[in-house]
C-alpha atoms as a PDB file:
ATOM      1  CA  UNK A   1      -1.101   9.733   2.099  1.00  0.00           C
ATOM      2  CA  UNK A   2      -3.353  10.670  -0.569  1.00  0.00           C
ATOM      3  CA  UNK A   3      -1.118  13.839  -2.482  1.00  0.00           C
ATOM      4  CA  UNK A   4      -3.793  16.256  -4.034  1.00  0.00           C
ATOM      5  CA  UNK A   5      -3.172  19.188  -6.400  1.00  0.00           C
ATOM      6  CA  UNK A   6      -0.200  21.599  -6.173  1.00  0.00           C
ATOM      7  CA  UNK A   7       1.839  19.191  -3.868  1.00  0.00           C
ATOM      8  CA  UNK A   8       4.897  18.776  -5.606  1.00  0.00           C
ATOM      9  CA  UNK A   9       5.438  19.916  -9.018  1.00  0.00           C
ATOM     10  CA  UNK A  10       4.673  18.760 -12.599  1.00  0.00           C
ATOM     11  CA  UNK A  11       7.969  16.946 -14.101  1.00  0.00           C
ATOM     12  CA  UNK A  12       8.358  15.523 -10.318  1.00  0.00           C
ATOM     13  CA  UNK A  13       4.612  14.528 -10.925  1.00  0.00           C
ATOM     14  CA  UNK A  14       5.618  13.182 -14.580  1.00  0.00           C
ATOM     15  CA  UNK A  15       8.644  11.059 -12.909  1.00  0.00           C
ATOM     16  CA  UNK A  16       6.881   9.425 -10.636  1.00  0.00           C
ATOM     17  CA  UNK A  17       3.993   8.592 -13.191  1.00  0.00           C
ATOM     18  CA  UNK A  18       6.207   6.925 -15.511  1.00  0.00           C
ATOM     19  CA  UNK A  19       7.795   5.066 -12.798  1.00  0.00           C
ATOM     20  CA  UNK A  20       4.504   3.815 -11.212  1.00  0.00           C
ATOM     21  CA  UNK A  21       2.911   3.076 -15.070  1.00  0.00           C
ATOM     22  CA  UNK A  22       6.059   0.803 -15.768  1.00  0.00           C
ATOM     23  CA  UNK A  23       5.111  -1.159 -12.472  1.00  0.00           C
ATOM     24  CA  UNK A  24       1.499  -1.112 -13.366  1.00  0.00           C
ATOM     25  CA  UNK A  25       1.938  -3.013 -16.625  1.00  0.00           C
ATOM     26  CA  UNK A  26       4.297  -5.429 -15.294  1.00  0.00           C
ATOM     27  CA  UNK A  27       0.950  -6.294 -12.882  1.00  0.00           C
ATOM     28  CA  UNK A  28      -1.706  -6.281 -15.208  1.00  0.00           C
ATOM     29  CA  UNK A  29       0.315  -8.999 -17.315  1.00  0.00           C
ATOM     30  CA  UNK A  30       1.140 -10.713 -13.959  1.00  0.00           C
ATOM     31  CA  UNK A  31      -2.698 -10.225 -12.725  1.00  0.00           C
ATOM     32  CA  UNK A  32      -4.356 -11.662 -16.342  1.00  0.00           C
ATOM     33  CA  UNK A  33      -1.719 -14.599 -16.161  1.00  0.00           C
ATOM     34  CA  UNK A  34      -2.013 -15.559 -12.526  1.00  0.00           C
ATOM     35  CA  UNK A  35      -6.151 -15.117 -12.967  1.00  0.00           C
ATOM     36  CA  UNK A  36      -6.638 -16.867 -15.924  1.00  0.00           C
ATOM     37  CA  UNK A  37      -8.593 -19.684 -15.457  1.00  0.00           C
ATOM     38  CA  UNK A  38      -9.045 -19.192 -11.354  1.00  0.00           C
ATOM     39  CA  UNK A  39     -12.235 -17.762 -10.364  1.00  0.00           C
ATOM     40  CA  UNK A  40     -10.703 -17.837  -6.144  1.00  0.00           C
ATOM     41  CA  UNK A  41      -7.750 -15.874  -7.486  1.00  0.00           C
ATOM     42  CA  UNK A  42     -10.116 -13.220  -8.867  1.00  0.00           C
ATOM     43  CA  UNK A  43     -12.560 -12.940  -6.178  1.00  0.00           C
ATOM     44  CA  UNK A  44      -9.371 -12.397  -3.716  1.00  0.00           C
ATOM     45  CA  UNK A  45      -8.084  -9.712  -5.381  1.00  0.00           C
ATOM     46  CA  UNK A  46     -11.721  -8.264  -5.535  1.00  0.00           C
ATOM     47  CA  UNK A  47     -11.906  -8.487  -2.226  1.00  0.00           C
ATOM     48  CA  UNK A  48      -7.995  -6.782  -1.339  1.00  0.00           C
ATOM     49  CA  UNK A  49      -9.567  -4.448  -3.756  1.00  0.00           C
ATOM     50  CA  UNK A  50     -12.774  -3.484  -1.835  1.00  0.00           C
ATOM     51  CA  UNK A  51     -10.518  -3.727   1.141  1.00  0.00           C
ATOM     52  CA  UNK A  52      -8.193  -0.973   0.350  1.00  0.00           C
ATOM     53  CA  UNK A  53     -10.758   1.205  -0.897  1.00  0.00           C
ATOM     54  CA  UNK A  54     -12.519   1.240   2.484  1.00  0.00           C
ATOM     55  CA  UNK A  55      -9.545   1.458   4.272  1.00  0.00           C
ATOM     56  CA  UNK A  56      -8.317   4.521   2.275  1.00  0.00           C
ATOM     57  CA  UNK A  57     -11.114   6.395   1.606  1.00  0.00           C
ATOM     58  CA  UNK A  58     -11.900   7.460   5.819  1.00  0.00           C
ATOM     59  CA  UNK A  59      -8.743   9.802   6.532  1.00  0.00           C
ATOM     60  CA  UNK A  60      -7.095  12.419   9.286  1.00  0.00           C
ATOM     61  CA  UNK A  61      -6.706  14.901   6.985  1.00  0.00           C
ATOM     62  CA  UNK A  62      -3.878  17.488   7.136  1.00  0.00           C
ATOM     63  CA  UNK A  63      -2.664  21.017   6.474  1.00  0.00           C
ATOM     64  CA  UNK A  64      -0.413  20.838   3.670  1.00  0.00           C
ATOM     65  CA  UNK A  65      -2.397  18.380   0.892  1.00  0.00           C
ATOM     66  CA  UNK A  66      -2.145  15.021   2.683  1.00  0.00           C
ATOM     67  CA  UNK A  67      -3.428  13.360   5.088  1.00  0.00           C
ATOM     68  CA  UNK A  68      -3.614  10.049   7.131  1.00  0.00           C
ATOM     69  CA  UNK A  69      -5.110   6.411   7.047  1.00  0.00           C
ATOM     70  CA  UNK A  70      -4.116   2.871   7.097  1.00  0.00           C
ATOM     71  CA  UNK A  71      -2.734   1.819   4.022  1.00  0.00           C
ATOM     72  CA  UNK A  72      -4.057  -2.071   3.316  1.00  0.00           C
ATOM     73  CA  UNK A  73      -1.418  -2.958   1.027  1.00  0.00           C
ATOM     74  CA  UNK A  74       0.829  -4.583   2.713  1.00  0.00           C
ATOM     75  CA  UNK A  75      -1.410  -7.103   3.619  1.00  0.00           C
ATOM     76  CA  UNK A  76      -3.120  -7.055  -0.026  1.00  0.00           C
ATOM     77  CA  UNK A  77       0.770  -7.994  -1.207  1.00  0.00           C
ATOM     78  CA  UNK A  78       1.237 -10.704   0.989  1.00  0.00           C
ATOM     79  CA  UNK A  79      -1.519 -12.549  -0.951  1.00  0.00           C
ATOM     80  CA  UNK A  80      -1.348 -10.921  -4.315  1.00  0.00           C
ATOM     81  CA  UNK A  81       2.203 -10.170  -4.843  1.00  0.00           C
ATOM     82  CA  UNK A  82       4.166  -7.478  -4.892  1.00  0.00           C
ATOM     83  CA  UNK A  83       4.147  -6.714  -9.079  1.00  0.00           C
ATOM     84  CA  UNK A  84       0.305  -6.995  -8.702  1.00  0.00           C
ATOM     85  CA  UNK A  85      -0.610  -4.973  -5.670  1.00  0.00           C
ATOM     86  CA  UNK A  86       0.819  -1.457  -7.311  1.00  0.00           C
ATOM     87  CA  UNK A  87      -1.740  -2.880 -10.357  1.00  0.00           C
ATOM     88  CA  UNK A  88      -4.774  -3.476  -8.124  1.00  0.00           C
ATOM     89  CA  UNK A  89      -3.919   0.021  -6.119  1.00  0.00           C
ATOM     90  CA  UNK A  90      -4.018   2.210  -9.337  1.00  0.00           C
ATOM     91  CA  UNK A  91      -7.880   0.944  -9.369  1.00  0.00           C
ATOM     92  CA  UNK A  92      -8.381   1.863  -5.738  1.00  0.00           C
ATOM     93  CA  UNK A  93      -6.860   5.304  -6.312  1.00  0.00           C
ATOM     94  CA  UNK A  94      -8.741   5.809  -9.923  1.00  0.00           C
ATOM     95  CA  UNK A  95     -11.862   4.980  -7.596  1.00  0.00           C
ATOM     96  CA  UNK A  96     -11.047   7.374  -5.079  1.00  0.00           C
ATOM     97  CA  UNK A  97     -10.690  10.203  -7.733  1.00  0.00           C
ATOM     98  CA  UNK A  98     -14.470   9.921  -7.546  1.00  0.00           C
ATOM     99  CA  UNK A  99     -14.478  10.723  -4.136  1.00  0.00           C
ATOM    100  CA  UNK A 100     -12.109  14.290  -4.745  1.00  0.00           C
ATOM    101  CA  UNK A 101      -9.357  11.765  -3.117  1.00  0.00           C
ATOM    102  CA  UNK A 102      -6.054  12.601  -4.467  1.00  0.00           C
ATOM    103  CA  UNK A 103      -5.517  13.991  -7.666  1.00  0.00           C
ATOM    104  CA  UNK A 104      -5.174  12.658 -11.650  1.00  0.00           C
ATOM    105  CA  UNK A 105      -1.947  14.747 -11.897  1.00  0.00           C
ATOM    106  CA  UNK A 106      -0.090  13.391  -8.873  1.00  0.00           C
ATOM    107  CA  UNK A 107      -2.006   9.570  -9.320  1.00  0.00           C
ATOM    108  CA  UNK A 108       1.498   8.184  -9.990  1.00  0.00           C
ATOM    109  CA  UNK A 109       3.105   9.524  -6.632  1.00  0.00           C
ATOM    110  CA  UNK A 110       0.219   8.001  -4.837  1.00  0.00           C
ATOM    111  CA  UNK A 111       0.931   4.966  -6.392  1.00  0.00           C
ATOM    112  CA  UNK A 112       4.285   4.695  -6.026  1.00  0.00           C
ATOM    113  CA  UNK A 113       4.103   5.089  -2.370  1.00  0.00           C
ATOM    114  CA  UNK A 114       0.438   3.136  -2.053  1.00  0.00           C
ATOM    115  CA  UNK A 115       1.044   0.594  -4.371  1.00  0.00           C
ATOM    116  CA  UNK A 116       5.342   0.033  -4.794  1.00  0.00           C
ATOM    117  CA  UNK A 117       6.370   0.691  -1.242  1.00  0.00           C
ATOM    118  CA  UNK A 118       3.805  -0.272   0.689  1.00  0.00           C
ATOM    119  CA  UNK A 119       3.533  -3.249  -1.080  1.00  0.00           C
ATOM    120  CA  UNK A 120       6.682  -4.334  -1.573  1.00  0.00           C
ATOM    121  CA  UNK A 121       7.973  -3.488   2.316  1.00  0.00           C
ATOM    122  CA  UNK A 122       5.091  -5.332   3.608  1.00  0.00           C
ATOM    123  CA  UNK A 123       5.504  -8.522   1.251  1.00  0.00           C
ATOM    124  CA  UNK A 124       9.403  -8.329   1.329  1.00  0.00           C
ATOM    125  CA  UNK A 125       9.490  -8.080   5.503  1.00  0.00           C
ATOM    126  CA  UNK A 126       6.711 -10.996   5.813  1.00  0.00           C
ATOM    127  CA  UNK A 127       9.120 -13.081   3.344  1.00  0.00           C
ATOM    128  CA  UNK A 128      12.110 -12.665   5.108  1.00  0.00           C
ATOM    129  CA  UNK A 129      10.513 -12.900   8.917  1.00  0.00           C
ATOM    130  CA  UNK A 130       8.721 -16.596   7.748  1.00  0.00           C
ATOM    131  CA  UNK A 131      12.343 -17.989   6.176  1.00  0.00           C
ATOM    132  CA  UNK A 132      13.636 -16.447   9.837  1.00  0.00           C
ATOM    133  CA  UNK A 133      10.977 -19.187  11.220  1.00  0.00           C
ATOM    134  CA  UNK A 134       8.878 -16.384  12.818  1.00  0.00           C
ATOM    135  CA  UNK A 135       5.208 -16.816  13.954  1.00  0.00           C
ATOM    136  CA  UNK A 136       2.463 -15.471  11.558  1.00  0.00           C
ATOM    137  CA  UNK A 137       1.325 -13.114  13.806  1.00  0.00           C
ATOM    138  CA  UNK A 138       4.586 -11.850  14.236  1.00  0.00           C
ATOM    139  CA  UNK A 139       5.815 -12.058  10.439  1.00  0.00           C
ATOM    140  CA  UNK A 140       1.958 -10.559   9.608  1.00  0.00           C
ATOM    141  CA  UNK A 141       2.699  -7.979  12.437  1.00  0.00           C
ATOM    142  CA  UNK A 142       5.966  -6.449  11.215  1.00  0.00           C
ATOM    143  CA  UNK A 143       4.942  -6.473   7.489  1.00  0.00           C
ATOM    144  CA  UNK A 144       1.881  -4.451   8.221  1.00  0.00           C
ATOM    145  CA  UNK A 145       3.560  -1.887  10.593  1.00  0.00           C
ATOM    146  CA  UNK A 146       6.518  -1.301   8.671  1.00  0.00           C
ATOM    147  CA  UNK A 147       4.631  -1.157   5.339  1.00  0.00           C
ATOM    148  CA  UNK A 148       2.547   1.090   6.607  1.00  0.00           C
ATOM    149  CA  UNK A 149       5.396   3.446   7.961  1.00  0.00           C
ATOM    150  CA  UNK A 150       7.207   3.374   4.599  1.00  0.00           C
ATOM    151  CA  UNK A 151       3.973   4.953   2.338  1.00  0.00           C
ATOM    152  CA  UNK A 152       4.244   7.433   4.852  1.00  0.00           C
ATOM    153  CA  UNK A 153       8.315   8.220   5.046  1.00  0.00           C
ATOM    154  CA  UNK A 154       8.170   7.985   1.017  1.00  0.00           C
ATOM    155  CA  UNK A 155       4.906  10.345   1.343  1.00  0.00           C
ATOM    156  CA  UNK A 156       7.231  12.794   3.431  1.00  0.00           C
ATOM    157  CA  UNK A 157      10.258  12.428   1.179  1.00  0.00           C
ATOM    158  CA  UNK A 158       8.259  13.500  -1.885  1.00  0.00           C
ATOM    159  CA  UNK A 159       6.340  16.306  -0.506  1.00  0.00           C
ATOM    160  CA  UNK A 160      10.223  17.711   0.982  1.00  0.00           C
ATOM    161  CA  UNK A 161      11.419  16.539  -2.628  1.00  0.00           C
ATOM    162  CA  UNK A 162       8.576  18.756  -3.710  1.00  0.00           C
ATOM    163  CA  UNK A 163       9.034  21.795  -2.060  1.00  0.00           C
ATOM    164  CA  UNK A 164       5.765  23.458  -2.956  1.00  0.00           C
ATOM    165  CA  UNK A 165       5.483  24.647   0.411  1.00  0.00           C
ATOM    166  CA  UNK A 166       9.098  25.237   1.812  1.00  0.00           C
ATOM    167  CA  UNK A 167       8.997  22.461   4.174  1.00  0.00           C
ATOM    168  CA  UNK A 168      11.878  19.844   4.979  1.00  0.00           C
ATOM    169  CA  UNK A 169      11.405  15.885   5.342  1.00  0.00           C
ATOM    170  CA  UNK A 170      11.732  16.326   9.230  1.00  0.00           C
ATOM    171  CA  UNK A 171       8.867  19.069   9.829  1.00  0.00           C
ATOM    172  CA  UNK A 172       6.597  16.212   7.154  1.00  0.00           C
ATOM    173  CA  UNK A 173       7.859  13.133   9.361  1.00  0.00           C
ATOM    174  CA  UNK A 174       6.430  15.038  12.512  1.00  0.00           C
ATOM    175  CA  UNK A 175       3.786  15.898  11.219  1.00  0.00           C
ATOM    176  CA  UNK A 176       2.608  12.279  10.052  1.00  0.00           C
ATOM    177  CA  UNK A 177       4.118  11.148  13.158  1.00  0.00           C
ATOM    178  CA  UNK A 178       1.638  11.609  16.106  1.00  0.00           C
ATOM    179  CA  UNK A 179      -0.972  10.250  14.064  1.00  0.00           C
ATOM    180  CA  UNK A 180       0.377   7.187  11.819  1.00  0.00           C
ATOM    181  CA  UNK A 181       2.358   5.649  14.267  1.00  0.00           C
ATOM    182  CA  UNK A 182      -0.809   4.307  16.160  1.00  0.00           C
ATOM    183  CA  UNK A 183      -2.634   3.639  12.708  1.00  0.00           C
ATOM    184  CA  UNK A 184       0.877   1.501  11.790  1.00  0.00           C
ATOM    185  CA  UNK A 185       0.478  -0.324  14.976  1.00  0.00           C
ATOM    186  CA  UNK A 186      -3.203  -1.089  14.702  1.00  0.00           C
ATOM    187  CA  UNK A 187      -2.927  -2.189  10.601  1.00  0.00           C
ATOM    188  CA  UNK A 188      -0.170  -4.215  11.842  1.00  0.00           C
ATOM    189  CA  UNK A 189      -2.318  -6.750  14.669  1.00  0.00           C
ATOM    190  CA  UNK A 190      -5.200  -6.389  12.465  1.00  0.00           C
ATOM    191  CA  UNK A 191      -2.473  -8.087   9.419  1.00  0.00           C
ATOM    192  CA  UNK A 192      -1.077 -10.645  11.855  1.00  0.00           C
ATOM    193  CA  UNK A 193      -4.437 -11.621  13.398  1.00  0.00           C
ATOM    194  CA  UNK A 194      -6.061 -12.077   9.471  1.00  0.00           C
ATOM    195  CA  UNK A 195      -3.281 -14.049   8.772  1.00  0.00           C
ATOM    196  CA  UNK A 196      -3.548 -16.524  12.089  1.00  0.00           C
ATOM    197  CA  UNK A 197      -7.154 -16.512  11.379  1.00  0.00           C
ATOM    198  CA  UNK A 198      -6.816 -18.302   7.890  1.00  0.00           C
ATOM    199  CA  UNK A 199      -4.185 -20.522   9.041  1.00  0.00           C
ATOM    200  CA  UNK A 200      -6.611 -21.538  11.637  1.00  0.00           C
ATOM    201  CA  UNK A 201      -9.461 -22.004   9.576  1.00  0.00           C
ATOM    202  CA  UNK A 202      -7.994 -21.786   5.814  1.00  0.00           C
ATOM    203  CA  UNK A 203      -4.425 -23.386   5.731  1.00  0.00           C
ATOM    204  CA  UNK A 204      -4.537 -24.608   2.468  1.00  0.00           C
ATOM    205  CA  UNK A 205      -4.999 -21.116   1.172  1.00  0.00           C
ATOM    206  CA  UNK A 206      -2.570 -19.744   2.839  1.00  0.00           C
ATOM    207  CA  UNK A 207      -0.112 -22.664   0.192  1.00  0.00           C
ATOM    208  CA  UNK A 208      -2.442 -22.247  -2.779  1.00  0.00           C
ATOM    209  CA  UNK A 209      -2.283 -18.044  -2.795  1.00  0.00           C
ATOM    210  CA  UNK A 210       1.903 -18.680  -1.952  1.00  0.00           C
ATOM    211  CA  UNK A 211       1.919 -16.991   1.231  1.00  0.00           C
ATOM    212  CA  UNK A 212       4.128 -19.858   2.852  1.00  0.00           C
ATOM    213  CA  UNK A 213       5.733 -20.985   0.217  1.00  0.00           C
END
């Protein structure tokens, strides 16, 4: 996912930075106002923190700048929100910068698809699949598969947007493909199993952090 240097171009770069910093400070106000005064709340979002760090950091690399990985945030939004998670991903990513992950010039674009689709897919579908009635597991399920397939189809659409290399959004879409299917699959039991797990041991956070509410 991660986009490094000379993957799309500059103003494209610009775009999606201003898009991703007006997101950003909409969070950081959420984050301070939701934290204040609740050490659990800020010791969660350490944790989601930590979580997609480690999660993001060990990647398939690939050919043209990107590469491949489970994404975290869906499952990060489902706890956090979705007007936090894009806040609490822009410190992952800044972290990762450390690592030569990504790049400072296209920080935004990773963002945008880390932090704003990813997050809000995955919190959006686990919403709508628990007012259907469905099962944690199943809600948790979907939320982490499809959240994890749209960072990828909005990774694809901005590298074909980009056209640094010539490529369309198909030949990017196969190329992810093969790969980030399984890793969609496997973030999306390991999503639905966390969240059975707390209900099973941790109900009441499950109301307090307004996952089933």
């Amino acid at each position: 996912m991660h986009l490094g240097d000379n993957t799309i171009p500059i103003a494209q770069a610009a775009v999606y930075g201003l898009a991703s910093g007006a997101v950003v400070s909409a969070g950081i106000k959420k984050y301070y106002r939701e934290s204040k005064d609740r050490l659990d709340y800020k010791i969660l979002s350490g944790v989601f923190t930590a979580f997609v760090f480690m999660v993001t950091i060990f990647e398939f690399p690939l050919p043209f700048g990107s590469c491949e990985h489970p994404t975290g945030t869906p499952l990060m939004s489902i706890f956090m929100g979705p007007v936090i998670t894009p806040f609490l991903s822009t410190v992952v990513l800044l972290l990762e910068l450390l690592f030569k992950e990504g790049s400072i010039i296209t920080l935004g674009a990773n963002v945008f698809s880390l932090g704003i689709v990813g997050g809000f897919v995955g919190w959006g579908v686990f919403k709508l699949l628990h007012k259907l009635k469905a099962g944690l597991f199943i809600a948790g399920f979907a939320a982490g598969f499809l959240g994890d397939i749209f960072v990828y189809l909005t990774t694809a659409t901005q590298l074909a947007l980009g056209q640094m290399q010539g490529k369309s959004f198909l030949f990017y879409l196969m190329a992810f493909i093969p790969g980030q299917v399984p890793l969609a699959i496997i973030e999306g039991l390991f999503t639905g199993l966390v969240l059975q797990f707390i209900y099973g041991r941790r109900r009441e956070m499950l109301e307090e952090f307004r996952v089933t509410n």
